[in-house]
Protein backbone atom coordinates (compact mmCIF):
# COMPACT_ATOMS: atom_id res chain seq x y z
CA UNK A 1 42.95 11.70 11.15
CA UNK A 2 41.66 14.22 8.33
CA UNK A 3 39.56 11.21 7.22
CA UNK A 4 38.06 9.68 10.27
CA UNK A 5 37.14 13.53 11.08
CA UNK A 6 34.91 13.03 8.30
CA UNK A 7 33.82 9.79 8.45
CA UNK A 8 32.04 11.10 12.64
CA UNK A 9 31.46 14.05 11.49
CA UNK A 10 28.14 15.53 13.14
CA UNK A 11 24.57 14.56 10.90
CA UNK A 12 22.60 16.55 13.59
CA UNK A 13 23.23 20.03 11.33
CA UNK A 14 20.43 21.06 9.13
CA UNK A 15 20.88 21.19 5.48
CA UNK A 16 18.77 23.53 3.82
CA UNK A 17 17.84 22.03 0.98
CA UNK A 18 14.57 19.32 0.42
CA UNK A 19 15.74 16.07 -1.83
CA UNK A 20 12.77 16.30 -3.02
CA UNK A 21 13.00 19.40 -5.03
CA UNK A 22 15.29 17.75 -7.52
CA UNK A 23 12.50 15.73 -8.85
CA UNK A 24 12.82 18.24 -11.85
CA UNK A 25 15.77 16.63 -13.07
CA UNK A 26 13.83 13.77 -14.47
CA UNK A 27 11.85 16.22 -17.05
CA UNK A 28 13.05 16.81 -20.34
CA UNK A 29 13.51 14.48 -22.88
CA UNK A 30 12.44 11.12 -22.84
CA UNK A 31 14.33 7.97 -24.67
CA UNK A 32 11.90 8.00 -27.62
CA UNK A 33 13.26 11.66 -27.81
CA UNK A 34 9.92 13.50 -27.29
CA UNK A 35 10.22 15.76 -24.84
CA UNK A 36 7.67 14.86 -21.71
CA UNK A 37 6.38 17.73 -19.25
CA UNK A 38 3.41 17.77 -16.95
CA UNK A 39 1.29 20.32 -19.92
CA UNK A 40 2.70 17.64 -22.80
CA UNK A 41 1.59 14.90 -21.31
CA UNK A 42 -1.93 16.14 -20.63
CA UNK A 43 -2.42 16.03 -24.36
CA UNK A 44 -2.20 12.48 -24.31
CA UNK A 45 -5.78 11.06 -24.29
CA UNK A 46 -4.43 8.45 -21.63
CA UNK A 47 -3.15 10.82 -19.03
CA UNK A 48 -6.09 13.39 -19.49
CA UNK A 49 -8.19 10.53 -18.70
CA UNK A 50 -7.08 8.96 -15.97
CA UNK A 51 -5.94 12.47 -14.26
CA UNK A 52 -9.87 13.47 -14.86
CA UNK A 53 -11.17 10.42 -13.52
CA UNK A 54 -9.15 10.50 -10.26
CA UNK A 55 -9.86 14.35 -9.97
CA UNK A 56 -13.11 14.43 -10.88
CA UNK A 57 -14.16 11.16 -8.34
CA UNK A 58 -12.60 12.69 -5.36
CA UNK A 59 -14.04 16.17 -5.97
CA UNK A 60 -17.59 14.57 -6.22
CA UNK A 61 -16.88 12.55 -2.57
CA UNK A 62 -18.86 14.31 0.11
CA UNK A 63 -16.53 16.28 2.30
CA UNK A 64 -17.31 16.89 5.92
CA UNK A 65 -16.02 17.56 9.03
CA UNK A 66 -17.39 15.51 12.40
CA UNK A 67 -17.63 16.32 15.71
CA UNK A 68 -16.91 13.49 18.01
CA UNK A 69 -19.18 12.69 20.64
CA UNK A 70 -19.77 10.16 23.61
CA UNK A 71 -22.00 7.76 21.67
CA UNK A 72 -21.56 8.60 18.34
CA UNK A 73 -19.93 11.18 15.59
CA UNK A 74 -22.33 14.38 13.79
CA UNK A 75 -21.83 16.74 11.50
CA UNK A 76 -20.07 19.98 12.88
CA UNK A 77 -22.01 21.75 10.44
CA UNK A 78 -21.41 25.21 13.20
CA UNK A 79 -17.77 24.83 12.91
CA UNK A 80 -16.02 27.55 10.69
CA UNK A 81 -14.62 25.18 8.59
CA UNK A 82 -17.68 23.14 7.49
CA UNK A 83 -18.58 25.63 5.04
CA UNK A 84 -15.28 25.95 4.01
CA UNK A 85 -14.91 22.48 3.12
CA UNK A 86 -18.21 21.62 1.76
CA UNK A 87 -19.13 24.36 0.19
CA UNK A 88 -16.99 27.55 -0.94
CA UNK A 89 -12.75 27.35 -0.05
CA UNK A 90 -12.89 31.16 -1.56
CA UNK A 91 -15.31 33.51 -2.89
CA UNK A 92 -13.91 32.33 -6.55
CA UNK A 93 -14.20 28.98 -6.50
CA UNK A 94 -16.94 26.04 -5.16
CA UNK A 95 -15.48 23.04 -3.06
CA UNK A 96 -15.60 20.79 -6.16
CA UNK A 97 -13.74 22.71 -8.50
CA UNK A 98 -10.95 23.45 -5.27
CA UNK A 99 -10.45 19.70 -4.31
CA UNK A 100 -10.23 18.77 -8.24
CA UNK A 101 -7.54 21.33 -9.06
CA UNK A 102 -5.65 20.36 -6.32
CA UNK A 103 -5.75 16.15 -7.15
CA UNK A 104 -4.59 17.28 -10.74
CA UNK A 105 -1.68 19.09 -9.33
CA UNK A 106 -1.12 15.82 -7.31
CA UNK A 107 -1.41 13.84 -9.89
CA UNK A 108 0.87 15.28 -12.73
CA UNK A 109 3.44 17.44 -10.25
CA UNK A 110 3.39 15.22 -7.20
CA UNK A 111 2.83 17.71 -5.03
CA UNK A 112 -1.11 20.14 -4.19
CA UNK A 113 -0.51 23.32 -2.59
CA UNK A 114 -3.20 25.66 -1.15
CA UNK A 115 -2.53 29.11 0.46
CA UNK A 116 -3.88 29.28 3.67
CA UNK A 117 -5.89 32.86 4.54
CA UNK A 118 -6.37 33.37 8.30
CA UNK A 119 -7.44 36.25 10.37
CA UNK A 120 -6.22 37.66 13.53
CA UNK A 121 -7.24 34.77 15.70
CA UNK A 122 -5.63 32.08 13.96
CA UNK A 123 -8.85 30.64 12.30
CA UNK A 124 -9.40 30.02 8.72
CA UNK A 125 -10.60 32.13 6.78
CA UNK A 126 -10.27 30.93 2.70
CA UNK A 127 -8.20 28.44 0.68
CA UNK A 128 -6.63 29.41 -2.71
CA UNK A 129 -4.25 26.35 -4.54
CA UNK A 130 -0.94 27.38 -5.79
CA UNK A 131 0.84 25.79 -8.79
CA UNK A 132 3.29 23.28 -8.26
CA UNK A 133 5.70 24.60 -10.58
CA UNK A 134 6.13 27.85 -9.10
CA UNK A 135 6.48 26.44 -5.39
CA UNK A 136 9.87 25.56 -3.54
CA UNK A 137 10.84 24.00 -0.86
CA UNK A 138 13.58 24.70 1.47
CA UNK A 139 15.16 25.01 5.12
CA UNK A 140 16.12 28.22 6.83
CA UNK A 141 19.35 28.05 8.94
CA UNK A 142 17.33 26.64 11.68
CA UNK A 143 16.60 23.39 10.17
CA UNK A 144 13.21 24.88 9.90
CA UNK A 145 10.89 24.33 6.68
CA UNK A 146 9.54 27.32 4.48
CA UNK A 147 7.96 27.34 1.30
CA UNK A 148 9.11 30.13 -1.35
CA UNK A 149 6.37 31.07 -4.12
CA UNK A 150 6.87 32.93 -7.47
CA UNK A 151 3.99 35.04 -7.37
CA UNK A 152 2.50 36.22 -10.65
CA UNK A 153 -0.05 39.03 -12.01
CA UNK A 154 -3.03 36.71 -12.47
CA UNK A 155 -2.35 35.24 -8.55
CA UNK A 156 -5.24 36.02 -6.74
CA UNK A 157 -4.34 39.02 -3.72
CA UNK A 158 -1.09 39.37 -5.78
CA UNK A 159 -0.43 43.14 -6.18
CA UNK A 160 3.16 42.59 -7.88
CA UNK A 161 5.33 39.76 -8.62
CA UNK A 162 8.33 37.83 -7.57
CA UNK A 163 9.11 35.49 -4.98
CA UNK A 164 7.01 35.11 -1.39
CA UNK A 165 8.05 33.36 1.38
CA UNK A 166 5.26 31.48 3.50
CA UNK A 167 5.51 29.55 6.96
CA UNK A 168 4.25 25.86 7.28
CA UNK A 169 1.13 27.61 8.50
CA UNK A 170 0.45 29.39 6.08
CA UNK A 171 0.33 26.82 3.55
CA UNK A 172 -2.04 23.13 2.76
CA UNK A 173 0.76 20.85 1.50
CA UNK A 174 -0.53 17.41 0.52
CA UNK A 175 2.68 15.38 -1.02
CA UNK A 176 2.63 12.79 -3.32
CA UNK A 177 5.14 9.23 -3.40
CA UNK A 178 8.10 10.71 -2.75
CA UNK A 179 11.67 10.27 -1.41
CA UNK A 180 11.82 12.30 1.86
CA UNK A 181 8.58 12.30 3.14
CA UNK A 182 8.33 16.06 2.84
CA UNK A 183 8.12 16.47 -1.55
CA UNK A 184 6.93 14.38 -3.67
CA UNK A 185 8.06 12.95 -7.16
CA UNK A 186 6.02 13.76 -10.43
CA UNK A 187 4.63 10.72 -11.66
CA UNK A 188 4.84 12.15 -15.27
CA UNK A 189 8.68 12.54 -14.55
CA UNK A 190 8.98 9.28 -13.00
CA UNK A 191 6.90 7.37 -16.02
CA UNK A 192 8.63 10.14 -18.78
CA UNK A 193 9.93 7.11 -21.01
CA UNK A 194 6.45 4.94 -21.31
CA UNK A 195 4.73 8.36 -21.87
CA UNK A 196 7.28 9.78 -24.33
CA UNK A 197 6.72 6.33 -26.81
CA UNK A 198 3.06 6.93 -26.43
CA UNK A 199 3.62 10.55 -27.73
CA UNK A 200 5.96 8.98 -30.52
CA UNK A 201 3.33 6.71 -31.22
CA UNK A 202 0.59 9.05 -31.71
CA UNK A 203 3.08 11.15 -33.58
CA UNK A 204 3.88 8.60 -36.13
CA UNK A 205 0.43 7.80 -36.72
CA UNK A 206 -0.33 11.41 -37.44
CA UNK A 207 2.04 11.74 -40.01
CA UNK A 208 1.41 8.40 -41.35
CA UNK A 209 -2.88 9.52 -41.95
CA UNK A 210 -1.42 13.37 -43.07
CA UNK A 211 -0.02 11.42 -46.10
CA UNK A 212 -2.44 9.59 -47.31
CA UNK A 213 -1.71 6.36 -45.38
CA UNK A 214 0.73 6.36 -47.95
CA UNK A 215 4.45 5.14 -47.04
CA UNK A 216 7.49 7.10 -48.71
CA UNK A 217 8.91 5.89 -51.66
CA UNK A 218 12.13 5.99 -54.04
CA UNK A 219 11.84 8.11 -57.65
CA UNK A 220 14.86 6.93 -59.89
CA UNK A 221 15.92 8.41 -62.90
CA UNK A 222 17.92 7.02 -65.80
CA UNK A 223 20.53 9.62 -66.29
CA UNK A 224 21.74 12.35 -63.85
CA UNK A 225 19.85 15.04 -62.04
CA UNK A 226 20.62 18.21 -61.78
CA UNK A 227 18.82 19.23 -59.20
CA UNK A 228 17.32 16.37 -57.17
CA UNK A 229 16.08 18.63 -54.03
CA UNK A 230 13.83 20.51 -56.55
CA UNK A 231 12.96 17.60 -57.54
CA UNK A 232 11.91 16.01 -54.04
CA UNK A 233 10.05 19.01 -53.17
CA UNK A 234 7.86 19.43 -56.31
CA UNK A 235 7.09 15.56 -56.02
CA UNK A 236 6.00 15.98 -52.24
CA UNK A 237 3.88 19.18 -52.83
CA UNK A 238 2.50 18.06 -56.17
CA UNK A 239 1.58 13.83 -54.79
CA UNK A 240 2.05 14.53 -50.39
CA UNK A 241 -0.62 14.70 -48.02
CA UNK A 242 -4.35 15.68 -49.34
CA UNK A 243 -2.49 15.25 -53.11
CA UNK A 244 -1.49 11.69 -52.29
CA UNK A 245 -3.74 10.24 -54.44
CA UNK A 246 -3.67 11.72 -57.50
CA UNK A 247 -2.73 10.40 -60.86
CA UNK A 248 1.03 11.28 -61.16
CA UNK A 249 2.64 11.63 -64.41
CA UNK A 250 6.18 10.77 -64.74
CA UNK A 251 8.76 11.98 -67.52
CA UNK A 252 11.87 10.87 -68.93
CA UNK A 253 11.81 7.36 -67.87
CA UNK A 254 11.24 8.56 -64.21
CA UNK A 255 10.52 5.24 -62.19
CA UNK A 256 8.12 5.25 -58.70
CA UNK A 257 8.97 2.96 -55.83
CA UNK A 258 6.86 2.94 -52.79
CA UNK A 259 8.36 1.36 -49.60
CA UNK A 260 5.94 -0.79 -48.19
CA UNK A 261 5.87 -1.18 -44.67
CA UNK A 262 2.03 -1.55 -43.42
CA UNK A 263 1.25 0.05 -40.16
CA UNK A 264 0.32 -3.50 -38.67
CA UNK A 265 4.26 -4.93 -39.33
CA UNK A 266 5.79 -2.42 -37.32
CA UNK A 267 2.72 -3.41 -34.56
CA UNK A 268 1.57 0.42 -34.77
CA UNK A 269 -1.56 -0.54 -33.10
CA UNK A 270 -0.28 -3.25 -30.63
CA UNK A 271 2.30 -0.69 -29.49
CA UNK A 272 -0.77 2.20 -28.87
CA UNK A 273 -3.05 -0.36 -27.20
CA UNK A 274 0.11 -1.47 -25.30
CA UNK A 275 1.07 2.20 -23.96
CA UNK A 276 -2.82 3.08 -23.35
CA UNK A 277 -2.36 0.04 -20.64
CA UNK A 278 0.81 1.53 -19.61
CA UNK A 279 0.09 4.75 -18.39
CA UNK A 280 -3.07 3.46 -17.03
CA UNK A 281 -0.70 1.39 -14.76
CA UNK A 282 1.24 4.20 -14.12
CA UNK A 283 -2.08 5.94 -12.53
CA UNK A 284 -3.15 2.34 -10.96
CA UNK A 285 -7.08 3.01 -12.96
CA UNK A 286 -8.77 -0.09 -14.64
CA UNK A 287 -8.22 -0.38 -17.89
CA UNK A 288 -12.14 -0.42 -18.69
CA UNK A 289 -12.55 3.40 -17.33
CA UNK A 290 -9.96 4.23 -20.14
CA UNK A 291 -12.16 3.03 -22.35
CA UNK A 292 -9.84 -0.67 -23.03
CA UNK A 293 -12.75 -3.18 -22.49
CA UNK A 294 -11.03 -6.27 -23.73
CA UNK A 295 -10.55 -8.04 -20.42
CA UNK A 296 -13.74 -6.76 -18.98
CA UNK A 297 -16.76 -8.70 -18.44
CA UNK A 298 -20.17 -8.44 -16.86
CA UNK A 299 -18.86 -10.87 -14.45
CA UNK A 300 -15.77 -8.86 -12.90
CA UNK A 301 -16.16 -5.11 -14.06
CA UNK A 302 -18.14 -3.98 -10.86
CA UNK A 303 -15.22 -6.18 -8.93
CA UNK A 304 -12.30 -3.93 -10.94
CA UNK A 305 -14.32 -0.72 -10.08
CA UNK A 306 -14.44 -1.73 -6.18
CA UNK A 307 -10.87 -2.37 -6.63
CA UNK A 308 -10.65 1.12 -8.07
CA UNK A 309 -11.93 2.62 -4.97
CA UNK A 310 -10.14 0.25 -2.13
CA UNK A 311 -6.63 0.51 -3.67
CA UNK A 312 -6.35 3.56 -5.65
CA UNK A 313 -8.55 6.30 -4.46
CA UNK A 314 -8.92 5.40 -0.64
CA UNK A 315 -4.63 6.09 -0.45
CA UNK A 316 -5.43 9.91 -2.45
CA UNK A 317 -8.98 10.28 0.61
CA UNK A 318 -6.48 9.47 3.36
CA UNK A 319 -3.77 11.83 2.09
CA UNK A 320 -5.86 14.42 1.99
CA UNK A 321 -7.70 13.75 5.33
CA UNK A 322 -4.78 13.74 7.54
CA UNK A 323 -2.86 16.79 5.23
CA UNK A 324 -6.52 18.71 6.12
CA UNK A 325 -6.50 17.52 9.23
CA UNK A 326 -3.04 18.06 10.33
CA UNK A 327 -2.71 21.76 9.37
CA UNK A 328 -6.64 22.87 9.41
CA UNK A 329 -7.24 22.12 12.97
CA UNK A 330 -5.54 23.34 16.15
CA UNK A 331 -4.32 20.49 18.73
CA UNK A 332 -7.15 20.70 20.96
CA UNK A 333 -9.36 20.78 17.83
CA UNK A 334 -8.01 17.38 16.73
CA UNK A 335 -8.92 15.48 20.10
CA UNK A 336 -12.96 16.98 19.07
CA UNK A 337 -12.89 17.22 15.62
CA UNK A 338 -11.79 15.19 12.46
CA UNK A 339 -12.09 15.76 8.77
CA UNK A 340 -13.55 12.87 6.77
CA UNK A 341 -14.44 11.93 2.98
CA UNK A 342 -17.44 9.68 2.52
CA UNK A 343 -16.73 6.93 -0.15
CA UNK A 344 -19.87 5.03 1.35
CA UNK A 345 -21.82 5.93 -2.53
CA UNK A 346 -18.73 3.79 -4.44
CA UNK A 347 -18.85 0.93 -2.51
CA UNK A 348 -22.25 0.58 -3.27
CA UNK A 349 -22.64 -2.80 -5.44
CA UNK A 350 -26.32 -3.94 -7.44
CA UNK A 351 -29.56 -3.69 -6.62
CA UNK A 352 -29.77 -6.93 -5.48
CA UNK A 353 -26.17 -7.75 -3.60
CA UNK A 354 -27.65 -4.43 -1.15
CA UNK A 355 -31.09 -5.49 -0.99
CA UNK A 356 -29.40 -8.53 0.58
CA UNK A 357 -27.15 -6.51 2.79
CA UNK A 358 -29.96 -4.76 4.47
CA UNK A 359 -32.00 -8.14 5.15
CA UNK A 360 -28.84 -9.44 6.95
CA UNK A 361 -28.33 -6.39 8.72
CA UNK A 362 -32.13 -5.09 9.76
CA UNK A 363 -32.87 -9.13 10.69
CA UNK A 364 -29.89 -9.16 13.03
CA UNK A 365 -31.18 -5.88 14.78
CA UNK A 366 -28.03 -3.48 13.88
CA UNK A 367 -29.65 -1.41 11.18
CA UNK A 368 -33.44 0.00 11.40
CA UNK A 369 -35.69 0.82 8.50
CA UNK A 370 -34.84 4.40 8.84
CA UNK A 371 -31.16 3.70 8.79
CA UNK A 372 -31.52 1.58 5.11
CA UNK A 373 -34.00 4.04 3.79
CA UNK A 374 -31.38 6.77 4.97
CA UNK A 375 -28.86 4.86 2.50
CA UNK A 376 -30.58 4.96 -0.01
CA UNK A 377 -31.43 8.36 -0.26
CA UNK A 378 -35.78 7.35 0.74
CA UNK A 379 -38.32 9.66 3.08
CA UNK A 380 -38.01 8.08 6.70
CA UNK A 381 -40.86 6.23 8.59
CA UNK A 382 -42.22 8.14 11.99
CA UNK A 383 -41.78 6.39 15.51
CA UNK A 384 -45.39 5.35 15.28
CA UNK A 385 -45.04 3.37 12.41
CA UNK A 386 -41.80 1.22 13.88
CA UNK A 387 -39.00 3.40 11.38
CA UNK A 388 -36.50 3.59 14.44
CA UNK A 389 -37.12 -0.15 15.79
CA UNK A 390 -34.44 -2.51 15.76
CA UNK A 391 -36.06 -5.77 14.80
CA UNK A 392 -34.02 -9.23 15.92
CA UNK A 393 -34.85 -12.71 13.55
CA UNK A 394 -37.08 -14.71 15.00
CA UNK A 395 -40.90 -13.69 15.48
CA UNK A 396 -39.60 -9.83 14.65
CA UNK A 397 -40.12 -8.54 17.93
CA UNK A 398 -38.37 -5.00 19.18
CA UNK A 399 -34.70 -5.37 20.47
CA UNK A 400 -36.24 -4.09 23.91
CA UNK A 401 -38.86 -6.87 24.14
CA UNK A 402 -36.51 -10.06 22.92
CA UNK A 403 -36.74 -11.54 26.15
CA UNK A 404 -40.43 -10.52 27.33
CA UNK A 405 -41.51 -14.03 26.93
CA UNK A 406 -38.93 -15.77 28.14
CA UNK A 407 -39.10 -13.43 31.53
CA UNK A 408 -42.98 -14.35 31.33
CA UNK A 409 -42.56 -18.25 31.54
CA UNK A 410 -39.83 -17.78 34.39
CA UNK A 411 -42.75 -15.51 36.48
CA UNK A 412 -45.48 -18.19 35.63
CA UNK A 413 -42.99 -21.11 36.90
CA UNK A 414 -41.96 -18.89 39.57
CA UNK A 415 -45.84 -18.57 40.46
CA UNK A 416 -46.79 -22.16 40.12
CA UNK A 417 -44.19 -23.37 42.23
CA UNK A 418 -45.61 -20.91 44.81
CA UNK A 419 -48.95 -22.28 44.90
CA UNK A 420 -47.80 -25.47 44.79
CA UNK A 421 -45.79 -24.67 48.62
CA UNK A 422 -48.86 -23.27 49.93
CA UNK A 423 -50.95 -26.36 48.65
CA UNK A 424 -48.61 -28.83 50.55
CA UNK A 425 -48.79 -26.13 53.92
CA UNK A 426 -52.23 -26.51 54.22
């Protein structure tokens, strides 16, 4: 009966602990045996420059927020947030430089955290990001979430240190892929082993330059030595590194042997180029904005980079929308108000492929010359001169006047037949 007991027993109890904290079990040491962390891997040319591309692109996205309306959405350029948003988080920091620290903490911890300052009323007042590291996540004996924070001296507002506990409120969560729903997972812990052989890599060919691009070699001596460790040591400062090529001069039937193994047999480079692809993967970036333009062409590079934006920043715009959205805004702000990236400037494509685009669209009467000159970025026409018309194809006459000769004919007809039934009365 002991058994079954537990088999039923109740899953409606909270647990207060988030799976998703234990994401730090996959740090450490990878299989190449370099150890991988979130700071290590930075140093990798590869993960610097895909984390500075996707931070650096979403900082650089216009960020608004719009006020719904019967016909049609604005700016809410009054609201308190607005400036907020676009312009200053906190007095230390502009909006760019807030959005792209938090995407790098998303990026290499899984998980962005900004304080949340408020006043009396409830509104916001500032933003300040928190680092990952130093942030936990946990339920009280309510089933309730909380967030605990090691504070630190160089914390911003932080008069002492040690831990803080904050309310859901009081803190801008935006989680990465993760397991729960609630934390995410590092991608640097997740992708430790394909980053850890690119550090071994890198490491090897290091070394390999520091000596000369010089392999190491056997010395062999006819008789016995005394002291071979001496020996080993005088040889590698005397002939290693910067001394590698020097004439050596060897004594008492001493015999050199280099081992030669060439970088290109152990596929040194093949194995770099390889990992550079990897942990571009890992990130989801084209290989060509890493700099690998082997499989890149004139013919599908702007198709990659739309790619780029469709499938691997538009999922990081909508997490951040809805995490802004969701703990910015107060319920009855969210049935007026919405928060709201514009990506419009990367989906741009050529010259030509717009230019196209707006012929369609201004010839079919949904887009004026006003609204294409708007796009791209040109002074607008006055009312006089026909900027605000919507034109249909045809003989380019206003939207309001497609059918003025059509009603004309039907009122000439209508008259003709008229005169026509007064003719035959008389």
């Amino acid at each position: 009966m002991k058994i079954l007991s537990n088999l039923f027993k109740s899953r409606d109890k909270p647990t207060n602990r988030v799976n998703g904290n234990a994401y730090s079990f996959f740090m450490g040491a990878s299989s190449s045996g370099r150890r991988v962390t979130e700071r290590t891997a930075m140093q990798m040319t590869a993960v610097y420059s895909c984390v500075r591309i996707l931070s650096e692109t979403l900082a650089s996205l216009p960020l608004h927020i719009y006020e719904s309306c019967e016909t049609n959405s604005r700016k809410a350029i009054k609201h308190p947030l607005y400036k907020l948003l676009h312009d200053e988080p906190n007095p230390e920091m502009t909006s760019f430089i807030f959005r792209e620290t938090l995407m790098t903490h998303l990026l290499l911890w899984g998980n962005a955290y900004a304080q949340i300052i408020r006043n009396g009323k409830g509104e916001v007042l500032a933003l300040y990001p928190l680092m990952p590291d130093r942030m936990r996540v946990d339920r009280d004996e309510y089933g309730q979430l909380y967030y605990e924070y090691m504070l630190s001296d160089s914390d911003a507002n932080a008069k002492e240190s040690g831990a803080v506990r904050l309310s859901t409120q009081d803190i801008l969560h935006i989680p990465g892929l993760g397991f729960d729903g609630l934390v995410g997972y590092s991608p640097i812990a997740m992708a430790k082993n394909a980053i850890g052989m690119a550090i071994a890599t890198e490491e090897y060919g290091a070394a390999f330059f520091a000596n000369g691009a010089t392999p190491s070699g056997i010395l062999t001596h006819p008789g016995v030595i005394k002291n071979p460790e001496a020996m080993r040591e005088s040889w590698s400062k005397g002939f290693g590194g910067r001394n590698s090529h020097k004439v050596a001069i060897l004594e008492e039937g001493m015999n050199y042997t280099p081992i030669s193994i060439a970088p290109n047999e152990a596929q040194f480079l093949e194995t770099r180029k390889f990992q550079l692809n990897e942990i571009a993967r890992i990130f989801r970036v084209p290989p060509h904005m890493v700099g690998d333009l082997e499989k890149s062409s004139f013919s599908n590079i702007e198709q990659q980079s739309l790619e780029f934006v469709k499938y691997t920043l538009d999922p990081w715009v909508s997490r951040f929308e809805q995490a802004m959205t969701r703990r910015l805004l107060t319920d009855d702000e969210k049935k007026k108000y919405y928060i709201k990236f514009n990506v419009d400037g990367l989906m741009r494509g050529d010259y030509q492929s717009r230019m196209n685009g707006y012929a369609t669209a201004r010839q079919n009467g949904w887009m004026s010359a006003n609204d294409i000159r708007a796009l791209e970025n040109l002074d607008l026409i006055s009312d006089e001169e026909g900027g605000n018309l919507y034109l249909i194809n045809g003989n380019m006459l206003p939207l309001k006047n497609a059918g003025a000769f059509a009603k004309q004919e039907k009122e000439e007809k209508e008259n003709e037949e008229i005169l026509e039934l007064e003719d035959d009365s008389k």
